[in-house]
PDB file of N, CA and C in Angstrom:
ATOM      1  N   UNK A   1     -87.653  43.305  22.578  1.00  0.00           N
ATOM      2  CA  UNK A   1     -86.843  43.554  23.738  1.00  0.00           C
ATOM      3  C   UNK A   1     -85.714  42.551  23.853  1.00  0.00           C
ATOM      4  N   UNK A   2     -86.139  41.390  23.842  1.00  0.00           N
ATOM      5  CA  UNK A   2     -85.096  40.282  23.723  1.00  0.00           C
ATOM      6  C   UNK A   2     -84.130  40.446  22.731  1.00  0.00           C
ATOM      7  N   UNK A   3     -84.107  41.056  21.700  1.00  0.00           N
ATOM      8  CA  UNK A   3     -83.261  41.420  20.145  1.00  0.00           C
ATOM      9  C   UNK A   3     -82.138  42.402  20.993  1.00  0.00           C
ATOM     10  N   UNK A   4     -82.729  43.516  21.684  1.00  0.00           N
ATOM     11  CA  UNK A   4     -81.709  44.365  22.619  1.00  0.00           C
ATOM     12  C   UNK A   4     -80.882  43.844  23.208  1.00  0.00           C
ATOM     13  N   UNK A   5     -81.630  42.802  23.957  1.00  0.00           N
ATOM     14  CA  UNK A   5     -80.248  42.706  25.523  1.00  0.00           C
ATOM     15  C   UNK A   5     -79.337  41.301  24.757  1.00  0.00           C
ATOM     16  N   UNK A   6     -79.928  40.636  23.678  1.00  0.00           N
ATOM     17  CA  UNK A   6     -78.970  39.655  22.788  1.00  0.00           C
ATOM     18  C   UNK A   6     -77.802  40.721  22.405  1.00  0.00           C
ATOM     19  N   UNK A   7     -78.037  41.808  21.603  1.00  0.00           N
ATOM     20  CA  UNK A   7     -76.954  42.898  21.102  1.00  0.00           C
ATOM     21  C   UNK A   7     -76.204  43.039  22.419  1.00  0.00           C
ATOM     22  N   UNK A   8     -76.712  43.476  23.082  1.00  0.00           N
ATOM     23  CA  UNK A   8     -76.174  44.285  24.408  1.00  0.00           C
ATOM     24  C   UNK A   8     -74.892  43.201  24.862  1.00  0.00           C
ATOM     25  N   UNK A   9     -75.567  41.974  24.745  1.00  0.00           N
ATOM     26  CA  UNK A   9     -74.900  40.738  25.704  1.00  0.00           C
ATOM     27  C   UNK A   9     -73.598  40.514  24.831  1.00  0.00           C
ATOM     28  N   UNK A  10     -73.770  40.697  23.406  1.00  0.00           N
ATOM     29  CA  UNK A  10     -72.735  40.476  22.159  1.00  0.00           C
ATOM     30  C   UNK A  10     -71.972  41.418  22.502  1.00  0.00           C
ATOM     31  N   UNK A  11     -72.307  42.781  22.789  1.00  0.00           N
ATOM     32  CA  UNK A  11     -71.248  43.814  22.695  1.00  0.00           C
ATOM     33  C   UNK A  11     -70.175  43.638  23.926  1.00  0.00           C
ATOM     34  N   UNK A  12     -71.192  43.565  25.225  1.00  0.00           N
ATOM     35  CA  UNK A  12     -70.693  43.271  26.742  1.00  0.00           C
ATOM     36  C   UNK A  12     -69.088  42.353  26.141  1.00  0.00           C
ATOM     37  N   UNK A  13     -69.605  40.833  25.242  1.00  0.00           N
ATOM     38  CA  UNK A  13     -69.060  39.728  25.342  1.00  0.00           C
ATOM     39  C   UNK A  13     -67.481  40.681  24.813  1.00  0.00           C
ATOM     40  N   UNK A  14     -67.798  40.948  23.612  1.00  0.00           N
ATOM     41  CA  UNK A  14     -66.760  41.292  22.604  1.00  0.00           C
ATOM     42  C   UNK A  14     -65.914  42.495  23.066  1.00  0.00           C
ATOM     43  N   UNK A  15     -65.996  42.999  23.909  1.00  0.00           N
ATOM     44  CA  UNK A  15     -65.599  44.375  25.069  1.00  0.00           C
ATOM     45  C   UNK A  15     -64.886  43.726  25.991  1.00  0.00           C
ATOM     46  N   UNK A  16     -65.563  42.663  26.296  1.00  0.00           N
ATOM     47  CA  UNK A  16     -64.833  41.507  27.462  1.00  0.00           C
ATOM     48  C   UNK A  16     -63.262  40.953  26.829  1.00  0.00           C
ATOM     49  N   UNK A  17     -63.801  40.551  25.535  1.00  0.00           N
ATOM     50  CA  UNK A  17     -62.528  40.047  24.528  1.00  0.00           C
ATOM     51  C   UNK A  17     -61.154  40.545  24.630  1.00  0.00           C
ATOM     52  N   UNK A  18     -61.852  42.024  23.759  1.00  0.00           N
ATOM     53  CA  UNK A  18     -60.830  43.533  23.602  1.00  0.00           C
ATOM     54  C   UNK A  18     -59.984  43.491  24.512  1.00  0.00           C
ATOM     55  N   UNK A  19     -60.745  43.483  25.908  1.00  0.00           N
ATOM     56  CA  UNK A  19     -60.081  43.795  27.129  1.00  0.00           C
ATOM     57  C   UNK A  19     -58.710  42.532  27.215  1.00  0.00           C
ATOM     58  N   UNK A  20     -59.176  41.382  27.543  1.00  0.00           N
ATOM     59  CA  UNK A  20     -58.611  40.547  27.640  1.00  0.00           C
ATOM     60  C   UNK A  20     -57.668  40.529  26.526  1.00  0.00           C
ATOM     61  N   UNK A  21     -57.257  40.520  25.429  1.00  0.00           N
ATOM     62  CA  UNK A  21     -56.584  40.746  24.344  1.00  0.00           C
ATOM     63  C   UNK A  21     -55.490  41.692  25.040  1.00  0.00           C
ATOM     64  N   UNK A  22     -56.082  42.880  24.656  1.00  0.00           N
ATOM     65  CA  UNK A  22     -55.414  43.833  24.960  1.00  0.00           C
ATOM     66  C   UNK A  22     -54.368  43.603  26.610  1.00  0.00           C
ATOM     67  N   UNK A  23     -54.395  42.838  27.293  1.00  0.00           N
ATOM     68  CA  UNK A  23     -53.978  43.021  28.918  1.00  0.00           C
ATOM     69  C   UNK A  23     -53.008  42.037  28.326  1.00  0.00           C
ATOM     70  N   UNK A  24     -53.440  40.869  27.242  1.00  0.00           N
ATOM     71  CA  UNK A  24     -52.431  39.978  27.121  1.00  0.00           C
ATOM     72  C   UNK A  24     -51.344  40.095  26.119  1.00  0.00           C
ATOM     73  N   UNK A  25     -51.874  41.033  25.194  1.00  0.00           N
ATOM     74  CA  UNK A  25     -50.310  41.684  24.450  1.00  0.00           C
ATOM     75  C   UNK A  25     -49.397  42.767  24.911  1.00  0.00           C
ATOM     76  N   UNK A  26     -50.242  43.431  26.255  1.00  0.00           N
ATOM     77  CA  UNK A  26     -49.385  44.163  27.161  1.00  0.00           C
ATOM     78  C   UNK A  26     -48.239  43.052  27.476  1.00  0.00           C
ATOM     79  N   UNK A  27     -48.730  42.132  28.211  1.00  0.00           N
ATOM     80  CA  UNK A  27     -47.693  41.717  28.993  1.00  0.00           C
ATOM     81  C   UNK A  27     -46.853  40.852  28.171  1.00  0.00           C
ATOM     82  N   UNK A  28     -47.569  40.331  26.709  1.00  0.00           N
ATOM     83  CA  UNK A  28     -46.269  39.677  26.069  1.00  0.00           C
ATOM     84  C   UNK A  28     -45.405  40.789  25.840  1.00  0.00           C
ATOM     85  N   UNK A  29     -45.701  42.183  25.580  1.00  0.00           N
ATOM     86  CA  UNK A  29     -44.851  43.172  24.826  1.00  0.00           C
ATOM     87  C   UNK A  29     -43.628  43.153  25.952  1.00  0.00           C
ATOM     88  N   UNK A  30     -44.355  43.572  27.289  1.00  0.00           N
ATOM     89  CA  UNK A  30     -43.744  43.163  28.424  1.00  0.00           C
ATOM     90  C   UNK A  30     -42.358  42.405  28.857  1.00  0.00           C
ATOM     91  N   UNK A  31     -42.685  41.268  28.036  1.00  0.00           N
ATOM     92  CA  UNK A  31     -42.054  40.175  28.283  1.00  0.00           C
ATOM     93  C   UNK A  31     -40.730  40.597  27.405  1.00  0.00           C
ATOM     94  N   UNK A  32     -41.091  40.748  26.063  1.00  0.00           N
ATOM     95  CA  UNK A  32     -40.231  40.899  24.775  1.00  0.00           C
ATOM     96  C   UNK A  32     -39.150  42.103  25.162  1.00  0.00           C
ATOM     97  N   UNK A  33     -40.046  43.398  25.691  1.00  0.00           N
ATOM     98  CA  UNK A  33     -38.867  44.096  26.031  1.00  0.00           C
ATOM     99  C   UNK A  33     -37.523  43.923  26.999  1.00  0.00           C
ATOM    100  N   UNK A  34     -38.011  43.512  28.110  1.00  0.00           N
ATOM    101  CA  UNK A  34     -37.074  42.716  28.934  1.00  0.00           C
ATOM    102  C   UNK A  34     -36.330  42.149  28.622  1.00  0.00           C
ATOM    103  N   UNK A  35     -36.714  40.829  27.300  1.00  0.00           N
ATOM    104  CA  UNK A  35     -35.608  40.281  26.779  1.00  0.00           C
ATOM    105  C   UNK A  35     -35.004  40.869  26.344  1.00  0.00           C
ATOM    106  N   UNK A  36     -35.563  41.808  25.330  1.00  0.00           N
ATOM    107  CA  UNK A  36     -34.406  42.314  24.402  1.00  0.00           C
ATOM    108  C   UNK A  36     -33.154  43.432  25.050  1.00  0.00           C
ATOM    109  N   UNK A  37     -33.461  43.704  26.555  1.00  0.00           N
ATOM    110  CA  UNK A  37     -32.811  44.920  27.070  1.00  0.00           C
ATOM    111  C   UNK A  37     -31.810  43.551  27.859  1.00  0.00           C
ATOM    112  N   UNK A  38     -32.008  42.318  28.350  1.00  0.00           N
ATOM    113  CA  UNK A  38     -31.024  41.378  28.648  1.00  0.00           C
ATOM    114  C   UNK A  38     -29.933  40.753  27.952  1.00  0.00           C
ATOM    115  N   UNK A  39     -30.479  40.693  26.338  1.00  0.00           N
ATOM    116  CA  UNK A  39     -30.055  40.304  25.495  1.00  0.00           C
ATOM    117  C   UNK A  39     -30.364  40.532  23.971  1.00  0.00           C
ATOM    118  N   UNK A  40     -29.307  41.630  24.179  1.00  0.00           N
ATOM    119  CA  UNK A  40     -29.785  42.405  22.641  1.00  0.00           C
ATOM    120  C   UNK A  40     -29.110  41.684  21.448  1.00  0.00           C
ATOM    121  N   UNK A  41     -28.585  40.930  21.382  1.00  0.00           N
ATOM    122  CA  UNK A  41     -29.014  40.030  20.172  1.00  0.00           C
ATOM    123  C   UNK A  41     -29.883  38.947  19.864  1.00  0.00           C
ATOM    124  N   UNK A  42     -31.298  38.717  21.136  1.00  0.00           N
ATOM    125  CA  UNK A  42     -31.585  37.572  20.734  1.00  0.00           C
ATOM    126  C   UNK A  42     -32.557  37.919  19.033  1.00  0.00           C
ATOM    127  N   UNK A  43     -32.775  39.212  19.089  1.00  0.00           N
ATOM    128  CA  UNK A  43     -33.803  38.990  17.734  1.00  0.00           C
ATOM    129  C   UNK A  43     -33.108  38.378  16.571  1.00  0.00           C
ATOM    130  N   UNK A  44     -31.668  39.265  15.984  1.00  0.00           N
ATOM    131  CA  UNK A  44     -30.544  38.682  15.571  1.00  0.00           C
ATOM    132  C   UNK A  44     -30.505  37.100  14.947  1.00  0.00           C
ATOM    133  N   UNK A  45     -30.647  36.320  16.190  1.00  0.00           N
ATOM    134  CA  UNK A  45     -30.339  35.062  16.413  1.00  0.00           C
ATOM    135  C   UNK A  45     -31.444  34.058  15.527  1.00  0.00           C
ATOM    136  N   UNK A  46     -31.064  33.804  13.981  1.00  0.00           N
ATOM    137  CA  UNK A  46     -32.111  33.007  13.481  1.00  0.00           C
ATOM    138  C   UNK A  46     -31.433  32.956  12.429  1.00  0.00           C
ATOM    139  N   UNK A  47     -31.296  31.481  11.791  1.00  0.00           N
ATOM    140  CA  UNK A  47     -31.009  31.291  10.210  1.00  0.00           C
ATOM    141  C   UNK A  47     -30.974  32.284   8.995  1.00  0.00           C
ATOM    142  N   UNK A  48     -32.119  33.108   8.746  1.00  0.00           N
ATOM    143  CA  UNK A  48     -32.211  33.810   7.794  1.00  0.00           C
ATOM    144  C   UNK A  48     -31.053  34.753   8.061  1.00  0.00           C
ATOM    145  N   UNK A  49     -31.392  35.601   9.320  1.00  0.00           N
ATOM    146  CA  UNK A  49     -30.421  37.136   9.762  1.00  0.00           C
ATOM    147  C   UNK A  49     -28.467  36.403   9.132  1.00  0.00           C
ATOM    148  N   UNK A  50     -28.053  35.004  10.036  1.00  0.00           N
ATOM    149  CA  UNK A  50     -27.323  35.073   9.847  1.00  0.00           C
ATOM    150  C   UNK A  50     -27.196  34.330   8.487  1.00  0.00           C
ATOM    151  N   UNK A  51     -27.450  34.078   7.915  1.00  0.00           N
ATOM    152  CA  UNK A  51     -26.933  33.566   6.228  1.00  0.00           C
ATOM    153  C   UNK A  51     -26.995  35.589   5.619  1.00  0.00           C
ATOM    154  N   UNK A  52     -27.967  36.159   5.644  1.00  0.00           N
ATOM    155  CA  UNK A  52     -27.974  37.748   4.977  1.00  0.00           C
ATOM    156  C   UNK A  52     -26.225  38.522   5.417  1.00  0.00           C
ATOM    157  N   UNK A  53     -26.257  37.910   7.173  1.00  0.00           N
ATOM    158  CA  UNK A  53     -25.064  38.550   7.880  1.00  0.00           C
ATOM    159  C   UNK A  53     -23.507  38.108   6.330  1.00  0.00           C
ATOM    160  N   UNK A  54     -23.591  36.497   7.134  1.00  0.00           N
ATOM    161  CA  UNK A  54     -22.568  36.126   6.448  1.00  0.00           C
ATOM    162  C   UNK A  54     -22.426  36.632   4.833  1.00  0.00           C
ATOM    163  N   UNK A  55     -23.405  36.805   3.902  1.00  0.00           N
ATOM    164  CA  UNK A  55     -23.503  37.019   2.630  1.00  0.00           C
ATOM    165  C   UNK A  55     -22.552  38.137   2.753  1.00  0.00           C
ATOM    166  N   UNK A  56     -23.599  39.381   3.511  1.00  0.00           N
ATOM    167  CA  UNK A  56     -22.830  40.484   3.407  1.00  0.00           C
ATOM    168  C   UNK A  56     -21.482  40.736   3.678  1.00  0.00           C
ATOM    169  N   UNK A  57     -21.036  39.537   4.390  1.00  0.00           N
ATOM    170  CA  UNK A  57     -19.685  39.475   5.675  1.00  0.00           C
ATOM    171  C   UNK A  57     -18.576  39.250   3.899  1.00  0.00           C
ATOM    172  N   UNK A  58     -19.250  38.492   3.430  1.00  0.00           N
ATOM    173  CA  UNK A  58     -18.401  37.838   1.853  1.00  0.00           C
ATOM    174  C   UNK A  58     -17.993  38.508   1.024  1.00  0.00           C
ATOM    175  N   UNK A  59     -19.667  39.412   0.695  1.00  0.00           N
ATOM    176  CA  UNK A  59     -19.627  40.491  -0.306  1.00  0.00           C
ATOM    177  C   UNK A  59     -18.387  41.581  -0.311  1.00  0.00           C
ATOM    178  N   UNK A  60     -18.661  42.082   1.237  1.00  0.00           N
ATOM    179  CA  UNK A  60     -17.586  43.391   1.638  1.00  0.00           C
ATOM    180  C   UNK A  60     -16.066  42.569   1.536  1.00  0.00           C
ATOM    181  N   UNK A  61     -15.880  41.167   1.815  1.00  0.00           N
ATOM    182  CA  UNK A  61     -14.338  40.736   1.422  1.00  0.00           C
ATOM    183  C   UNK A  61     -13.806  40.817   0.287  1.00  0.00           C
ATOM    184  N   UNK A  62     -15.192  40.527  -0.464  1.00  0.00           N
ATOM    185  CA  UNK A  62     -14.535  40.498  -1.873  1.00  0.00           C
ATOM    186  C   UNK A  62     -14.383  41.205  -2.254  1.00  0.00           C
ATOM    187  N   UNK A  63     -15.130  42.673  -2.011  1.00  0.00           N
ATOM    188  CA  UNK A  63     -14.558  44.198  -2.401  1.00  0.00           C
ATOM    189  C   UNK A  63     -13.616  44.507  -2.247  1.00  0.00           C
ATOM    190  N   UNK A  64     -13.249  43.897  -0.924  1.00  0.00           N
ATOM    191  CA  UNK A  64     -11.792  44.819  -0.223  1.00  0.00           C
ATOM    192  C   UNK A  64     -12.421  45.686   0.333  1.00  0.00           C
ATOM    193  N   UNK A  65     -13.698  45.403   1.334  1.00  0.00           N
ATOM    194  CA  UNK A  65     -13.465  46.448   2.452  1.00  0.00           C
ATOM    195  C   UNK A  65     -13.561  45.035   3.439  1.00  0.00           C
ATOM    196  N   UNK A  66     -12.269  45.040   4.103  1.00  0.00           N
ATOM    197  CA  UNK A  66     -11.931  44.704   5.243  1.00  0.00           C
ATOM    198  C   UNK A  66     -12.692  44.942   6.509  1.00  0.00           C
ATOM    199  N   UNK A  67     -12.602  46.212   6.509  1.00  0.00           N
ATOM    200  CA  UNK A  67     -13.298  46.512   7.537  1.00  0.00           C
ATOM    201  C   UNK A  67     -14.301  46.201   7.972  1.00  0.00           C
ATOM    202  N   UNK A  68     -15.370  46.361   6.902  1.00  0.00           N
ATOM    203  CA  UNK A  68     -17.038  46.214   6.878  1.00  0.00           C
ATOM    204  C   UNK A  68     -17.034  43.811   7.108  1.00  0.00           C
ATOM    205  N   UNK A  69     -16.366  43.402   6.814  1.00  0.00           N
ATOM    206  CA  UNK A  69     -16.088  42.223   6.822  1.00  0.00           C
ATOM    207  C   UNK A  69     -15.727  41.675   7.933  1.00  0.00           C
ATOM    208  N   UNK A  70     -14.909  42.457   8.700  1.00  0.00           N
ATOM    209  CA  UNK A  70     -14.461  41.761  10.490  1.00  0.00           C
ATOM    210  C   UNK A  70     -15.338  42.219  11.019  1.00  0.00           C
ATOM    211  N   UNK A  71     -15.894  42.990  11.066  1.00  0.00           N
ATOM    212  CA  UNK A  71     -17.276  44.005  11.830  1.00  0.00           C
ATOM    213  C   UNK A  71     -18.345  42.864  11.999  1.00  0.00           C
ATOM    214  N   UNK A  72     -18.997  42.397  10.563  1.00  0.00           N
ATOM    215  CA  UNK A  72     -20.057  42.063   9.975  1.00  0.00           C
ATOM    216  C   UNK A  72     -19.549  40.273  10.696  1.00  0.00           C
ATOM    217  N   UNK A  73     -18.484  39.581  10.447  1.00  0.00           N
ATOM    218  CA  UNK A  73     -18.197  38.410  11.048  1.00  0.00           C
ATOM    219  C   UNK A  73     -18.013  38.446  12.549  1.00  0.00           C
ATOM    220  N   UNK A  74     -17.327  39.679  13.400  1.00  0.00           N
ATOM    221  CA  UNK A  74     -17.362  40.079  14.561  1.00  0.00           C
ATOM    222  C   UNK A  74     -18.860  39.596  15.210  1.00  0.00           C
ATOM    223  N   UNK A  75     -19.847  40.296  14.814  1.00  0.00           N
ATOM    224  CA  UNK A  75     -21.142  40.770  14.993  1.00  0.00           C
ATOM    225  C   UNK A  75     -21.502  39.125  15.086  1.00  0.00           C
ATOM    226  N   UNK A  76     -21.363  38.221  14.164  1.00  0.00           N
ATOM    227  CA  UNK A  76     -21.626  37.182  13.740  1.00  0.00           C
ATOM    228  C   UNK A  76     -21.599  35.835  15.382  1.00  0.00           C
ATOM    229  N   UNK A  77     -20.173  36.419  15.391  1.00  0.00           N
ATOM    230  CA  UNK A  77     -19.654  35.352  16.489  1.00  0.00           C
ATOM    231  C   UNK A  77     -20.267  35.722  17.964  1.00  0.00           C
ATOM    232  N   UNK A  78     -20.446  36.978  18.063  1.00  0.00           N
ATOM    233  CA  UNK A  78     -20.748  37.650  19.323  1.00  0.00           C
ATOM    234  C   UNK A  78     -22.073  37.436  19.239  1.00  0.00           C
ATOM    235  N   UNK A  79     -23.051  37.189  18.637  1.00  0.00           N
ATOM    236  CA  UNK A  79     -24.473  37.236  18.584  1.00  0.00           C
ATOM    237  C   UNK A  79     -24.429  35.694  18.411  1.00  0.00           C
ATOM    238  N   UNK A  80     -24.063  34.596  17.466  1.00  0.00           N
ATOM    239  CA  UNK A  80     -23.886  33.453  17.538  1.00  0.00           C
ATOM    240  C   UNK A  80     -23.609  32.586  19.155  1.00  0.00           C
ATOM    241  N   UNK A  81     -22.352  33.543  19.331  1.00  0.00           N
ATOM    242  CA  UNK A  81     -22.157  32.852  20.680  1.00  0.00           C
ATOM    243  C   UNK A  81     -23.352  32.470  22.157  1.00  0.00           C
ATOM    244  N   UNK A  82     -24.373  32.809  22.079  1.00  0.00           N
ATOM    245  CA  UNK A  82     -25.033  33.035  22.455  1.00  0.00           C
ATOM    246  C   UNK A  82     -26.238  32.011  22.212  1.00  0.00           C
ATOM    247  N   UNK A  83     -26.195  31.728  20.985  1.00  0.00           N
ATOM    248  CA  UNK A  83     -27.574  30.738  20.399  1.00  0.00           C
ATOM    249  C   UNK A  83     -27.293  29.081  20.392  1.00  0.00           C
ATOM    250  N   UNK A  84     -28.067  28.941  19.874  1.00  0.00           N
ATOM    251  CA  UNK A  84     -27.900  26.979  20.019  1.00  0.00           C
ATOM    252  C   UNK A  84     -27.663  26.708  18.665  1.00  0.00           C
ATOM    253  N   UNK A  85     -26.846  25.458  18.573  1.00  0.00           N
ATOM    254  CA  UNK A  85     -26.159  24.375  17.573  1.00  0.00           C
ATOM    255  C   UNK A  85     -26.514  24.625  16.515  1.00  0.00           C
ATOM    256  N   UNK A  86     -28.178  25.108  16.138  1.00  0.00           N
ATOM    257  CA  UNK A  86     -28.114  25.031  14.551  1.00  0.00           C
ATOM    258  C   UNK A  86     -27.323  26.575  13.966  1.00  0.00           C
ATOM    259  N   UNK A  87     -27.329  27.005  14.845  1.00  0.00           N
ATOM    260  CA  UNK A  87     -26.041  28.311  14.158  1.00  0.00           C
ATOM    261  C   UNK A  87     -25.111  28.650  14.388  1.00  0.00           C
ATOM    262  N   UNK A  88     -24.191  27.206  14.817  1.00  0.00           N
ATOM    263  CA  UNK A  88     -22.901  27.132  15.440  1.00  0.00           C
ATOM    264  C   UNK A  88     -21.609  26.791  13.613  1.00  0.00           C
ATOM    265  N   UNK A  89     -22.479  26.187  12.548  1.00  0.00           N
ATOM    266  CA  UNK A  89     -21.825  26.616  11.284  1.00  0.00           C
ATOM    267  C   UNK A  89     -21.949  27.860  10.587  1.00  0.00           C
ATOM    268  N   UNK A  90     -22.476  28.773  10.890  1.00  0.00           N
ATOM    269  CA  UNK A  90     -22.353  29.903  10.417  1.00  0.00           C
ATOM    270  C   UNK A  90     -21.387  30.886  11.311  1.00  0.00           C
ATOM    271  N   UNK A  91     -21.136  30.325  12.715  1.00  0.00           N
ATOM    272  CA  UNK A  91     -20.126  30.988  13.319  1.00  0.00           C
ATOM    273  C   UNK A  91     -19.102  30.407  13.360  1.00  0.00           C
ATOM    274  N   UNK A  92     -18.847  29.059  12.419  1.00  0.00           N
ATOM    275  CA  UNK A  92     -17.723  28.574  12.235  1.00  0.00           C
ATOM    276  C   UNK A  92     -16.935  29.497  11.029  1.00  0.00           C
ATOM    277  N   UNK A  93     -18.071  29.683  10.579  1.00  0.00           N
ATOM    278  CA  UNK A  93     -17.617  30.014   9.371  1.00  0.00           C
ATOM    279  C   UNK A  93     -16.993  31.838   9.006  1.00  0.00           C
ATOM    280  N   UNK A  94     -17.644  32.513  10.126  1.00  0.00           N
ATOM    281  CA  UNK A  94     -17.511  33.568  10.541  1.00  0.00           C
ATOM    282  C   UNK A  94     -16.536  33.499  11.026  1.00  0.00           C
ATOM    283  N   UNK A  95     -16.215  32.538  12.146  1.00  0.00           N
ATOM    284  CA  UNK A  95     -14.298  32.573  12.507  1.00  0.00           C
ATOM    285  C   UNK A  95     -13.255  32.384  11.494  1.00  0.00           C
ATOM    286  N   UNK A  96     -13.621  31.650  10.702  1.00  0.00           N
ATOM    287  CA  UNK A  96     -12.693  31.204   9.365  1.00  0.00           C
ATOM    288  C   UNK A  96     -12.621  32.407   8.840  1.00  0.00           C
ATOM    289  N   UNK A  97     -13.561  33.388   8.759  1.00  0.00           N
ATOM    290  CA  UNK A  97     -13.300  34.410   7.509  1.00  0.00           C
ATOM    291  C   UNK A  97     -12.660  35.137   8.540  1.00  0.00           C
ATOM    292  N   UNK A  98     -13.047  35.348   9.761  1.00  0.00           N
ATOM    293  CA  UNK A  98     -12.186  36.329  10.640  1.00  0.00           C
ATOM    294  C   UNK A  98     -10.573  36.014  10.607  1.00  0.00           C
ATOM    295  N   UNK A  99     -10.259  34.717  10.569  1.00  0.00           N
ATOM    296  CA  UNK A  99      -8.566  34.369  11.120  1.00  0.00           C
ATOM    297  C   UNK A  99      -8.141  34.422   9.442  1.00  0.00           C
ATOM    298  N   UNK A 100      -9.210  34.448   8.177  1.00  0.00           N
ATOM    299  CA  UNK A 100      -8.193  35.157   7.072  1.00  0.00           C
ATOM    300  C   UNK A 100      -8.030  36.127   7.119  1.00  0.00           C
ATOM    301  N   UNK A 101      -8.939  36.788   7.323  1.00  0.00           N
ATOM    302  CA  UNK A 101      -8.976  38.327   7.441  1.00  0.00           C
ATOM    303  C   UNK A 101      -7.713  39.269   8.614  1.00  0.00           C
ATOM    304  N   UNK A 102      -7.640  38.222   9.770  1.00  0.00           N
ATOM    305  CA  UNK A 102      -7.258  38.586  11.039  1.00  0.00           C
ATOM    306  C   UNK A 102      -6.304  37.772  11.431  1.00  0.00           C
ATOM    307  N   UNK A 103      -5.236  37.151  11.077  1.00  0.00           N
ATOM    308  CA  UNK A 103      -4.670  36.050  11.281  1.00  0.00           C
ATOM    309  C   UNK A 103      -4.326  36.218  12.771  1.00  0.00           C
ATOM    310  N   UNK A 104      -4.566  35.341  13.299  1.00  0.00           N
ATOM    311  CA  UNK A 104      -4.119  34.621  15.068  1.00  0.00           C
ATOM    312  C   UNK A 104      -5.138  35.501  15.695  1.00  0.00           C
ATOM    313  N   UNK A 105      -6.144  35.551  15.362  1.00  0.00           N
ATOM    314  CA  UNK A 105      -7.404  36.537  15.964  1.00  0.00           C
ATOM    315  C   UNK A 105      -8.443  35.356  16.091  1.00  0.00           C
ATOM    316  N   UNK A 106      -9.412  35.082  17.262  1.00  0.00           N
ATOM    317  CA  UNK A 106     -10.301  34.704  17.144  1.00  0.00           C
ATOM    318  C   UNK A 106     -11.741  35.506  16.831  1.00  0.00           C
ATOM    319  N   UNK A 107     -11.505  36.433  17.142  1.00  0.00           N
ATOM    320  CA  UNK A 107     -12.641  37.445  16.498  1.00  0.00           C
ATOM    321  C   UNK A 107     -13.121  38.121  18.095  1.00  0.00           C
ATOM    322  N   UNK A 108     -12.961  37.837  19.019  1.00  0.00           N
ATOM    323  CA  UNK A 108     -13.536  38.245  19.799  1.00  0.00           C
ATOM    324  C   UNK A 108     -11.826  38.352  20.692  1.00  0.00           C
ATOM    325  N   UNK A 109     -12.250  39.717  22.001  1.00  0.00           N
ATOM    326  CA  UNK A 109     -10.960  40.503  22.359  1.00  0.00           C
ATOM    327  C   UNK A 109     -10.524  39.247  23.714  1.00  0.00           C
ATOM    328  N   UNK A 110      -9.059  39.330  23.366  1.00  0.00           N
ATOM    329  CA  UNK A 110      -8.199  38.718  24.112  1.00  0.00           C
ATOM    330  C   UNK A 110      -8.569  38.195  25.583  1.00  0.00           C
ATOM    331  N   UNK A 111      -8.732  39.420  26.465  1.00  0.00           N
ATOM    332  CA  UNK A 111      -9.547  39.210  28.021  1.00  0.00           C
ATOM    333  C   UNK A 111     -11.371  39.441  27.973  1.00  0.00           C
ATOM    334  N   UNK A 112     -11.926  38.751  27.308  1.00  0.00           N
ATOM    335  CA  UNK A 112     -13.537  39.182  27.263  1.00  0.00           C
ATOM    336  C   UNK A 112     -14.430  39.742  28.631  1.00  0.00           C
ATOM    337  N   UNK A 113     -15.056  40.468  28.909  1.00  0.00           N
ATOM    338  CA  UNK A 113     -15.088  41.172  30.300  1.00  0.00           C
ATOM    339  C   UNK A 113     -16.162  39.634  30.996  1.00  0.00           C
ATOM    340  N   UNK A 114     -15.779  39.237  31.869  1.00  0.00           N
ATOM    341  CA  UNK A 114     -17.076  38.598  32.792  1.00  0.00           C
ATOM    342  C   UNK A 114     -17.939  39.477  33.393  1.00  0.00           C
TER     343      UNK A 114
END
């Protein structure tokens, strides 16, 4: 009998867990969406994304597509602008390719909306 309510008490426990688990990745998910609907570039915002960004930002210059290159450095500065210091040289560097690309352009539009 005692072998039962030990199982029983294990299952109770581990049901208890589930639960608790489960209520607490609700509300991180919770959390995450919010951010991301406040600020849709924070996922964006990390060393790896922007070194892949900038690569690609290079690649398309050196082709000669222009286009795909102010876009891709655009994207860069506007999502950069936003993050802290350690990815303030990759949006330096994103302006540099923008004002070759764009001369007397900072990359971002003249009156920016507040």
């Amino acid at each position: 009998m005692s072998q039962t309510r030990r199982a029983r008490r294990v299952a109770l426990a581990f049901a208890a867990l589930a639960l608790v688990l489960a209520a607490g990745g609700a509300v991180a998910f919770r959390h995450f969406l919010a951010r991301t609907q406040s600020d849709p570039g924070f996922t964006y915002r990390d060393r790896a994304t922007f070194e892949k960004l900038l690569k690609r930002a290079r690649d398309a210059q050196g082709r000669g597509d222009t286009g795909t290159a102010v876009m891709v450095y655009r994207l860069i500065v506007a999502v950069g602008a936003h993050g802290d210091s350690t990815l303030e040289p990759y949006v330096a560097a994103a302006r540099a390719g923008l004002e070759r690309l764009t001369p007397g352009s900072s990359g971002t539009p003249a009156n920016p909306p507040r």
